[in-house]
C-alpha atoms as a PDB file:
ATOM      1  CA  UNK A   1       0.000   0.000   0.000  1.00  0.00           C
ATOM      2  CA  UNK A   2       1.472   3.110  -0.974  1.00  0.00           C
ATOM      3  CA  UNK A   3       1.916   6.163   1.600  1.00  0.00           C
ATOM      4  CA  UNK A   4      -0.632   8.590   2.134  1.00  0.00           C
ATOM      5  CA  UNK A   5      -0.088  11.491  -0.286  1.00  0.00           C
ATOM      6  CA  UNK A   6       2.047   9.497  -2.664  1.00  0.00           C
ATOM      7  CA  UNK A   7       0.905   8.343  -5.808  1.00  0.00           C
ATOM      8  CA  UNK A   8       2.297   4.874  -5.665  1.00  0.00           C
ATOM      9  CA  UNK A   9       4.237   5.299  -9.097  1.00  0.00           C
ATOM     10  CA  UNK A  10       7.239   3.539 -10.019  1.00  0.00           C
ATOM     11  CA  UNK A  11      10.654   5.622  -8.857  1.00  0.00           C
ATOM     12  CA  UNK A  12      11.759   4.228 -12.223  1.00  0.00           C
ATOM     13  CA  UNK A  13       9.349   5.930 -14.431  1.00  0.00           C
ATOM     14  CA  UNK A  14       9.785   8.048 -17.047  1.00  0.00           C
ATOM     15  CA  UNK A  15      10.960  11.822 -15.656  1.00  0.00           C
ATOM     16  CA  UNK A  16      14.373  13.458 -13.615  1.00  0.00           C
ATOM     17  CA  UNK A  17      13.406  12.689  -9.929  1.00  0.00           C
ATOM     18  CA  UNK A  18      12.540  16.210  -9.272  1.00  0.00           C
ATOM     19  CA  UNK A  19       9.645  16.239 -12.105  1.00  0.00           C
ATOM     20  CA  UNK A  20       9.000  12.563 -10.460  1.00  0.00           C
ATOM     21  CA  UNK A  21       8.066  14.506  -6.722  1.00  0.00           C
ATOM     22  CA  UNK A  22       6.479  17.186  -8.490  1.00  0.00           C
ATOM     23  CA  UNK A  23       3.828  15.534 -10.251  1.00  0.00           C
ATOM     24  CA  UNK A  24       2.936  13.561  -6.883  1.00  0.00           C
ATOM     25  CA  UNK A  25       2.869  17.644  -5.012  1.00  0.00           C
ATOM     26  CA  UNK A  26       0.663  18.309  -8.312  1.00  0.00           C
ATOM     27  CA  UNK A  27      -1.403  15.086  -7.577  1.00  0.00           C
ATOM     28  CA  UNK A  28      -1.849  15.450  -4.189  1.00  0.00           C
ATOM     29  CA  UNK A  29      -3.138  19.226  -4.356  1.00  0.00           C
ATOM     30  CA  UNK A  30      -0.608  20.209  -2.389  1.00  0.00           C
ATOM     31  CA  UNK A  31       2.121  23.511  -3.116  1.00  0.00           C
ATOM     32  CA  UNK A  32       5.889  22.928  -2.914  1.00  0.00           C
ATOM     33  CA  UNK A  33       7.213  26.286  -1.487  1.00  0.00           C
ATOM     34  CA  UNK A  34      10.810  26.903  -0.564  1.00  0.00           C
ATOM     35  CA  UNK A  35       9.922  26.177   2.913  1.00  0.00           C
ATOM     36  CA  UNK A  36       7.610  23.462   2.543  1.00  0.00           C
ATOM     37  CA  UNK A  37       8.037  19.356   3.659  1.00  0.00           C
ATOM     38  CA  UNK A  38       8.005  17.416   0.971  1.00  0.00           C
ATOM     39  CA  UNK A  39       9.414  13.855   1.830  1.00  0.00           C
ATOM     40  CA  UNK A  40       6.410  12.219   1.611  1.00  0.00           C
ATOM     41  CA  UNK A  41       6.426  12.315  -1.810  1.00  0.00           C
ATOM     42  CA  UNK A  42       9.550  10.847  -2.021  1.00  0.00           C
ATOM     43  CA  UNK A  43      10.275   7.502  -2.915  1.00  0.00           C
ATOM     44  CA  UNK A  44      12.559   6.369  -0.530  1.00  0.00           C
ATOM     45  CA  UNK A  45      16.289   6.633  -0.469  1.00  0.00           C
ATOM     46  CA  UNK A  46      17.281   5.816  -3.876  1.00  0.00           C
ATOM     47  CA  UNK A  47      15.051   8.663  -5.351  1.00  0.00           C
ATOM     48  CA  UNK A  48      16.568  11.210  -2.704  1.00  0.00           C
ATOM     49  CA  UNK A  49      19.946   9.822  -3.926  1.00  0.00           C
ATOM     50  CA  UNK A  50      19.172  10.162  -7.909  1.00  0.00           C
ATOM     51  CA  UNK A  51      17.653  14.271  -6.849  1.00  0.00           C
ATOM     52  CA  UNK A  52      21.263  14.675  -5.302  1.00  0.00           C
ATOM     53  CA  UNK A  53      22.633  13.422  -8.744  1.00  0.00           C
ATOM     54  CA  UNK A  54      20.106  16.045 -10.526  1.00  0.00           C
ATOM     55  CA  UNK A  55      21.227  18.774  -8.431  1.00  0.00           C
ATOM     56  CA  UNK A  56      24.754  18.033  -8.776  1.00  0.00           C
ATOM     57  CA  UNK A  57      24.320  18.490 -12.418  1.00  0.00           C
ATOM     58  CA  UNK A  58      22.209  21.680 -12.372  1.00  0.00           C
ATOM     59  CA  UNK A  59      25.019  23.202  -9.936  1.00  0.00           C
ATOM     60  CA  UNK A  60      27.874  22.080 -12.638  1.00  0.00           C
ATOM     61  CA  UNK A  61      25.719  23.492 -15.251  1.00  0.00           C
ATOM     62  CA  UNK A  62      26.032  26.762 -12.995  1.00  0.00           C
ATOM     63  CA  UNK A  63      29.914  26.576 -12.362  1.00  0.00           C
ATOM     64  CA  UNK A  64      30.139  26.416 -16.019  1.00  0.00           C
ATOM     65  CA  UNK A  65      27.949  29.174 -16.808  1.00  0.00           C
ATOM     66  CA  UNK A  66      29.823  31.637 -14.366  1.00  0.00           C
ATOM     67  CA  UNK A  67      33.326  30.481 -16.028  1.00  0.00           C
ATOM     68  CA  UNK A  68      34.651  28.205 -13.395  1.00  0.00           C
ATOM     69  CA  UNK A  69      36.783  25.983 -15.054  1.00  0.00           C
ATOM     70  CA  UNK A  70      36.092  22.870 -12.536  1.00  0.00           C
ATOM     71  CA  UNK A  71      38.684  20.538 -14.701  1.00  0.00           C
ATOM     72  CA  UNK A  72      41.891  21.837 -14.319  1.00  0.00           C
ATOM     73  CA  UNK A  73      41.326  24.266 -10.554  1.00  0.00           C
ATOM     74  CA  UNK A  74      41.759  21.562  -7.860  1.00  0.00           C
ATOM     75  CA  UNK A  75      39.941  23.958  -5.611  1.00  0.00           C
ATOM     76  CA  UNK A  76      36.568  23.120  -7.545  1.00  0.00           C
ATOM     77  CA  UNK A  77      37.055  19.982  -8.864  1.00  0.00           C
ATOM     78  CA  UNK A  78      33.829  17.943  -6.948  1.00  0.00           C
ATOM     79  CA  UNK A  79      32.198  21.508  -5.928  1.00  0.00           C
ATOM     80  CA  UNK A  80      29.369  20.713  -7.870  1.00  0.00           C
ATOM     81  CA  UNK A  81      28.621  17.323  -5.969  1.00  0.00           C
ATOM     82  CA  UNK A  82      29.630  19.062  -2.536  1.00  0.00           C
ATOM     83  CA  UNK A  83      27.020  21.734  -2.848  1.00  0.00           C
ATOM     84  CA  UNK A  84      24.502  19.131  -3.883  1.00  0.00           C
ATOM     85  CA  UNK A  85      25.655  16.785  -0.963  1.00  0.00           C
ATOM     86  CA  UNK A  86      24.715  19.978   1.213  1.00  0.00           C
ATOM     87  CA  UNK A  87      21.623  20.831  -0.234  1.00  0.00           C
ATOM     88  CA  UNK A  88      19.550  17.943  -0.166  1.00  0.00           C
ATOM     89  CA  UNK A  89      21.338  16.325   3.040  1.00  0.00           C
ATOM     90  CA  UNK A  90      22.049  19.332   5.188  1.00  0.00           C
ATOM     91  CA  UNK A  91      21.225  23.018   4.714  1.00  0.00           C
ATOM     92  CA  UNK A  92      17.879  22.128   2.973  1.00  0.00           C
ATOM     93  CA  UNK A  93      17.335  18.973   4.960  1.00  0.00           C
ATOM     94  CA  UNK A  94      14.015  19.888   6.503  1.00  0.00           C
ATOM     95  CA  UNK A  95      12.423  20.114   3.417  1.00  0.00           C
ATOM     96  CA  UNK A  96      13.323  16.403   2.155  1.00  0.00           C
ATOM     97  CA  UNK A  97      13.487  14.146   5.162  1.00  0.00           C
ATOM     98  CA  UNK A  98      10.551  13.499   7.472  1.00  0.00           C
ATOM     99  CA  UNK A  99       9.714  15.326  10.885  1.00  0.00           C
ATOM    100  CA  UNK A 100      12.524  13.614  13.873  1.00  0.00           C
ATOM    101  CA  UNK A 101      10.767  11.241  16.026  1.00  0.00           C
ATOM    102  CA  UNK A 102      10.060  12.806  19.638  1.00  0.00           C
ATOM    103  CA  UNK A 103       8.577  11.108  22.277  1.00  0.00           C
ATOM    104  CA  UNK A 104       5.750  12.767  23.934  1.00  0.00           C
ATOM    105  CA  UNK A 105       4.489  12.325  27.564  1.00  0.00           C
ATOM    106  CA  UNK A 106       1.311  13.565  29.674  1.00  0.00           C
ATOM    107  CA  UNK A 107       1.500  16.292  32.461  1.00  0.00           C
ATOM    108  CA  UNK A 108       1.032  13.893  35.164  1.00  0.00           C
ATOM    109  CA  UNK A 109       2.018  16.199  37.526  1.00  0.00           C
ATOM    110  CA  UNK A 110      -0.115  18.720  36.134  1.00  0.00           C
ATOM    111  CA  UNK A 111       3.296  21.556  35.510  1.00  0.00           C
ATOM    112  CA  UNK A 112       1.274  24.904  34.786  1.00  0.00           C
ATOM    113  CA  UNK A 113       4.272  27.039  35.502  1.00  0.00           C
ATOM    114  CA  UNK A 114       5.999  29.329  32.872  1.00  0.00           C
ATOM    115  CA  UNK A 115       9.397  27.439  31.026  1.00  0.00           C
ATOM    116  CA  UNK A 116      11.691  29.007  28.745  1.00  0.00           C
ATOM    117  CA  UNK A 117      13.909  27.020  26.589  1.00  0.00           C
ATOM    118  CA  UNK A 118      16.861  28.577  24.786  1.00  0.00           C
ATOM    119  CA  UNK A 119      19.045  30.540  23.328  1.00  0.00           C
ATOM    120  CA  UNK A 120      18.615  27.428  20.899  1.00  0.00           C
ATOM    121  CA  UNK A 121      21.266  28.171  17.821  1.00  0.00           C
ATOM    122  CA  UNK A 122      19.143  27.958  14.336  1.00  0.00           C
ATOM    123  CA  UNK A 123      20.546  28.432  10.752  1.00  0.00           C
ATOM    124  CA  UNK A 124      19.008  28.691   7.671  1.00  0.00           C
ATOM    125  CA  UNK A 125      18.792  30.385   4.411  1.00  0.00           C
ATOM    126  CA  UNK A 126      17.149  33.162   2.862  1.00  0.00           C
ATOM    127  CA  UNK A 127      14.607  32.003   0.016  1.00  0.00           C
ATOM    128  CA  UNK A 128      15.859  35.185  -2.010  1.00  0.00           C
ATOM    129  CA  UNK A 129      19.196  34.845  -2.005  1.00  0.00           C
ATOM    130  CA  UNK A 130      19.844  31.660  -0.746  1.00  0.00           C
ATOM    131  CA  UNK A 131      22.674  32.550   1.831  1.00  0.00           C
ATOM    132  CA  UNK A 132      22.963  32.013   5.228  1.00  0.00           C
ATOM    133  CA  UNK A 133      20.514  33.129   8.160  1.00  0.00           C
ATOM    134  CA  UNK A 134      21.829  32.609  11.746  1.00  0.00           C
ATOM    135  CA  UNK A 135      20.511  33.424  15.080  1.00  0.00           C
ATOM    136  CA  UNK A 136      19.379  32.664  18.482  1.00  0.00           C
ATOM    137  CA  UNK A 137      15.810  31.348  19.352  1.00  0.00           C
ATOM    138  CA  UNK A 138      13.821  31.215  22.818  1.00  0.00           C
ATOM    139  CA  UNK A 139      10.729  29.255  23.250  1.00  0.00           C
ATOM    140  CA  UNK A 140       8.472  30.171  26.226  1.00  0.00           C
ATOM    141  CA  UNK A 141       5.854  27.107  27.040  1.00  0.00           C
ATOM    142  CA  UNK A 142       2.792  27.178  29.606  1.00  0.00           C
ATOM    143  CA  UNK A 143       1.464  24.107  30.144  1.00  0.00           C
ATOM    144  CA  UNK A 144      -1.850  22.893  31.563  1.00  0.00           C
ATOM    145  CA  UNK A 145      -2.562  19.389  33.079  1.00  0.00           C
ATOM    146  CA  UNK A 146      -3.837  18.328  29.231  1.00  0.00           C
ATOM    147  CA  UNK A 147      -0.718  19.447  27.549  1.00  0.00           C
ATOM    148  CA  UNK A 148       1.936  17.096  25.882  1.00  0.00           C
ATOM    149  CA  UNK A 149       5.573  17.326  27.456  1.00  0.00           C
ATOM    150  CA  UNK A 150       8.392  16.582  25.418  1.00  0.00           C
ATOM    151  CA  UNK A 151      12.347  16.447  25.926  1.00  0.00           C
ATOM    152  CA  UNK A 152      14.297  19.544  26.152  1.00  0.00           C
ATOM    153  CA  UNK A 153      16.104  18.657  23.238  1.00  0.00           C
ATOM    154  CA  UNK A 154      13.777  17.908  21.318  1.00  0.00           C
ATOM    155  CA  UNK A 155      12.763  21.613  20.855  1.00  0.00           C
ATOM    156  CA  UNK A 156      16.754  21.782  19.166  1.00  0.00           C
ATOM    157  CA  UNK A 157      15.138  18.901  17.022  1.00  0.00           C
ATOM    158  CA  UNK A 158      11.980  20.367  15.919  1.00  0.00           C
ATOM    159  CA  UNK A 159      13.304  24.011  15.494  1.00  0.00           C
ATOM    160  CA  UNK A 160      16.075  22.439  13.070  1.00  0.00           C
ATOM    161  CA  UNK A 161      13.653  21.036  10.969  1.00  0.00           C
ATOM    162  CA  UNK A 162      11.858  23.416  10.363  1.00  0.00           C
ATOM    163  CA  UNK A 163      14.378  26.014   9.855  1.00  0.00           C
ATOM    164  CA  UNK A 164      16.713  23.904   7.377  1.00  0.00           C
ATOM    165  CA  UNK A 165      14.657  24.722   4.438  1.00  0.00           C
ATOM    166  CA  UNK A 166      14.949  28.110   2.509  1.00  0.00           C
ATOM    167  CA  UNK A 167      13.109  30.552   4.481  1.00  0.00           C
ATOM    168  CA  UNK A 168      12.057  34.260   5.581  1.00  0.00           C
ATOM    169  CA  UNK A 169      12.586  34.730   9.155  1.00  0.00           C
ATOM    170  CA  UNK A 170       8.997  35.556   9.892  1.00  0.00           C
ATOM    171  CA  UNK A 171       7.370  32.316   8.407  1.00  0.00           C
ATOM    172  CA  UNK A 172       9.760  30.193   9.825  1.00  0.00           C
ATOM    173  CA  UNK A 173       8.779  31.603  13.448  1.00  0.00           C
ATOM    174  CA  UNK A 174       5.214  30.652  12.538  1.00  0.00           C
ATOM    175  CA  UNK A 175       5.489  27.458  11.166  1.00  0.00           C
ATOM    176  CA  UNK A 176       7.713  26.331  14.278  1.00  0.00           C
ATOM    177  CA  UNK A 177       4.973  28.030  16.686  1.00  0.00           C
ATOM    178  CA  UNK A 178       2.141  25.966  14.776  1.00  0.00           C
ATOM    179  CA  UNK A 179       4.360  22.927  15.269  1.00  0.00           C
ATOM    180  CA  UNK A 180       4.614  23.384  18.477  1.00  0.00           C
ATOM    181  CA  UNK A 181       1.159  24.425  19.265  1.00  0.00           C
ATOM    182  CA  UNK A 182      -0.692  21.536  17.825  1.00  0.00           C
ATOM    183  CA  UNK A 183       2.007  18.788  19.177  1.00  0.00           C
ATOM    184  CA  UNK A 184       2.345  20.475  23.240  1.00  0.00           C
ATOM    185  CA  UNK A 185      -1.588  21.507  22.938  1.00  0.00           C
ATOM    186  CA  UNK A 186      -0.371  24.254  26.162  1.00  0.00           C
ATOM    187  CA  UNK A 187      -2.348  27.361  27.465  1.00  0.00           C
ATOM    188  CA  UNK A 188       0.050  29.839  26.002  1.00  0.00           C
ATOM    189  CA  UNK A 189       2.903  29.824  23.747  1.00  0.00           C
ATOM    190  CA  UNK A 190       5.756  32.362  22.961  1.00  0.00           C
ATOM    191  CA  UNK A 191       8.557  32.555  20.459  1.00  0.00           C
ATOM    192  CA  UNK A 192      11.534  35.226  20.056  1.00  0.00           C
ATOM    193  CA  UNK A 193      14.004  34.350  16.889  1.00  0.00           C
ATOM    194  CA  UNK A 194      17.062  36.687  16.522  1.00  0.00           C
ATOM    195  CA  UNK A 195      19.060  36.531  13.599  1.00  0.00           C
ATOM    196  CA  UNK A 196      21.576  37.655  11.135  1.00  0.00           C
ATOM    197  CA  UNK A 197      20.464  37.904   7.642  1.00  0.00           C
ATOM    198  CA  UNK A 198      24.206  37.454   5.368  1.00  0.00           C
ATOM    199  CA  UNK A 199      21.655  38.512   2.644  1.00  0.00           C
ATOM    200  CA  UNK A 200      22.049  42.056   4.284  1.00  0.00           C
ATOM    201  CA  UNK A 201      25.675  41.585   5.576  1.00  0.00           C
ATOM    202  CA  UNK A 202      27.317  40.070   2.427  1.00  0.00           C
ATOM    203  CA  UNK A 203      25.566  42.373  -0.124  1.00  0.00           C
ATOM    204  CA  UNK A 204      23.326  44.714  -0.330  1.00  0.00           C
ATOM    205  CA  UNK A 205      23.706  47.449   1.869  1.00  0.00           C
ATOM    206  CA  UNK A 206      26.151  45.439   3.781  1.00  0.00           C
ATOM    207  CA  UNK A 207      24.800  46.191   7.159  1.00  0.00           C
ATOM    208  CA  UNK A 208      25.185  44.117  10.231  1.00  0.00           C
ATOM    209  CA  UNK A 209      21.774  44.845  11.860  1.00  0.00           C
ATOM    210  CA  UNK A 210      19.717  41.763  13.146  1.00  0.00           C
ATOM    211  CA  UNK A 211      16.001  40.899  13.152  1.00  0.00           C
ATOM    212  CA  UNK A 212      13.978  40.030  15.968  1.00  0.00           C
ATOM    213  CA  UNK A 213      10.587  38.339  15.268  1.00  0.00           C
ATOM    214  CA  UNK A 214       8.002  37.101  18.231  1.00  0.00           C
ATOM    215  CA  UNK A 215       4.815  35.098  17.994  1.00  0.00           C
ATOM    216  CA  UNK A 216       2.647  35.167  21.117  1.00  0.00           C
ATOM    217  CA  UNK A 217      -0.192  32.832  21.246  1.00  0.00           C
ATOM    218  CA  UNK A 218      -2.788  31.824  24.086  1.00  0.00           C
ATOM    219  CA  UNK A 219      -2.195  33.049  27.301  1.00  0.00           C
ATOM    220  CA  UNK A 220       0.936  35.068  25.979  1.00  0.00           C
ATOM    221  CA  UNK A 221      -0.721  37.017  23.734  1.00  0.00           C
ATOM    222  CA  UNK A 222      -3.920  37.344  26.226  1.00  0.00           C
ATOM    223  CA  UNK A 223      -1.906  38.427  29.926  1.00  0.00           C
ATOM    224  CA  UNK A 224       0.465  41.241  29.337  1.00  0.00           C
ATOM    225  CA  UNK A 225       2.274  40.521  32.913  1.00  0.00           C
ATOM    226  CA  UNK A 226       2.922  36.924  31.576  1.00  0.00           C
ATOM    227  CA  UNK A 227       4.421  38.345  28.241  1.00  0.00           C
ATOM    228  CA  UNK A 228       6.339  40.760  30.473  1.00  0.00           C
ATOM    229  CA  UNK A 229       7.746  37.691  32.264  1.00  0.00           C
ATOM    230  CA  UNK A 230       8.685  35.910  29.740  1.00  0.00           C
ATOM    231  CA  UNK A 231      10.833  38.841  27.834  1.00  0.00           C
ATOM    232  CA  UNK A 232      12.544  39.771  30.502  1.00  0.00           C
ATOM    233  CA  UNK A 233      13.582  36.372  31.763  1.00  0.00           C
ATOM    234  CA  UNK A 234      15.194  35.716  28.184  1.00  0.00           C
ATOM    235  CA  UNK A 235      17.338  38.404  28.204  1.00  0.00           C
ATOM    236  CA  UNK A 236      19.048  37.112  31.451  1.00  0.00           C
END
């Protein structure tokens, strides 16, 4: 039985592996944003290995079109398989490879007191330019007795995911504070990313300003002395 959202075609058919995926996004209703999931439309490991091929080529066809001469420099001979390696198995990582298993237990002791978790150290990369975002993010959780508790580093874990995919800083704080939200299930939830944009510091106007997004939800975005609490403790 295939997987739900797949289309149960043959890895082998007809098609690169990346027009393979797409028609089973395409099938499936479903978009295929920079910072969207999509390994469930792959095909196991072999098709993520012949994508990493595909991109290896595309990236060669790129060296060659900017007048690298990747024969003869031994400092770019393999570049184009290197940057494909990262791609699909690190920097972009999150979009390709399914969510990290985390164990989940109940509030048995019914903990309804404020917890903070962080600075947690996130990367990612800018969907314009596709260089490097870096920063700090804090994650402020209020239980109640029917919330979900999970591992303190498996916030590292889930934040990761989600932010090793090509992103804008302010979605990615979103789409990690809907994770959360719908896997804790807590009375109030609060996020603070900080970051570097090298899409502002490496070009551009070269400037090394950061920016700081929030998302309050629930009781954070409800009690203004609990949302006081929380931003002051982070900056400790």
């Amino acid at each position: 039985m295939s997987s739900p959202g797949k289309t149960g075609d043959d890895p082998r058919e007809d098609g690169s592996a990346s027009e393979r995926i797409r028609r089973r996004v395409q099938a499936a209703g479903r978009r295929f944003h920079a910072n969207d999931n999509l390994a469930e439309f792959i095909e196991g490991p072999e098709e993520l290995d012949a994508l990493e091929d595909e991109v290896a080529g595309a990236v060669q066809s790129l060296l060659h079109a900017l007048v690298i001469d990747t024969d003869s420099d031994h400092n770019t001979r393999g570049t184009a398989r290197r940057v494909a390696r990262m791609f699909v198995r690190e920097v972009f990582q999150g979009r390709y490879h399914p969510i990290p298993r985390v164990a989940e237990f109940p509030n048995i002791e019914r903990v309804n007191e404020l917890m903070i978790v962080g600075p947690i150290t996130v990367r990612s990369a800018c969907s314009h330019h596709m260089v490097p975002i870096v920063g700090k993010l804090w994650i402020g959780v209020l239980p109640s007795e029917h919330s979900n508790l999970i591992g303190l580093s498996k916030y590292s874990r889930l934040a990761e995911w989600i932010m090793t995919r090509p992103q804008i800083q302010e979605e990615a704080a979103m789409q990690l504070a809907d994770l959360l939200e719908n896997r804790l299930k807590p009375d109030g939830l609060a996020l603070v990313l900080e970051a570097d944009h090298f899409c502002m510091q490496w070009r551009g106007v070269k400037d090394e300003s950061q920016m700081t997004s929030s998302v309050m939800r629930g009781a954070f975005l409800k009690n203004a002395e609990l949302r006081k609490e929380f931003l002051q403790l982070l900056r400790r």
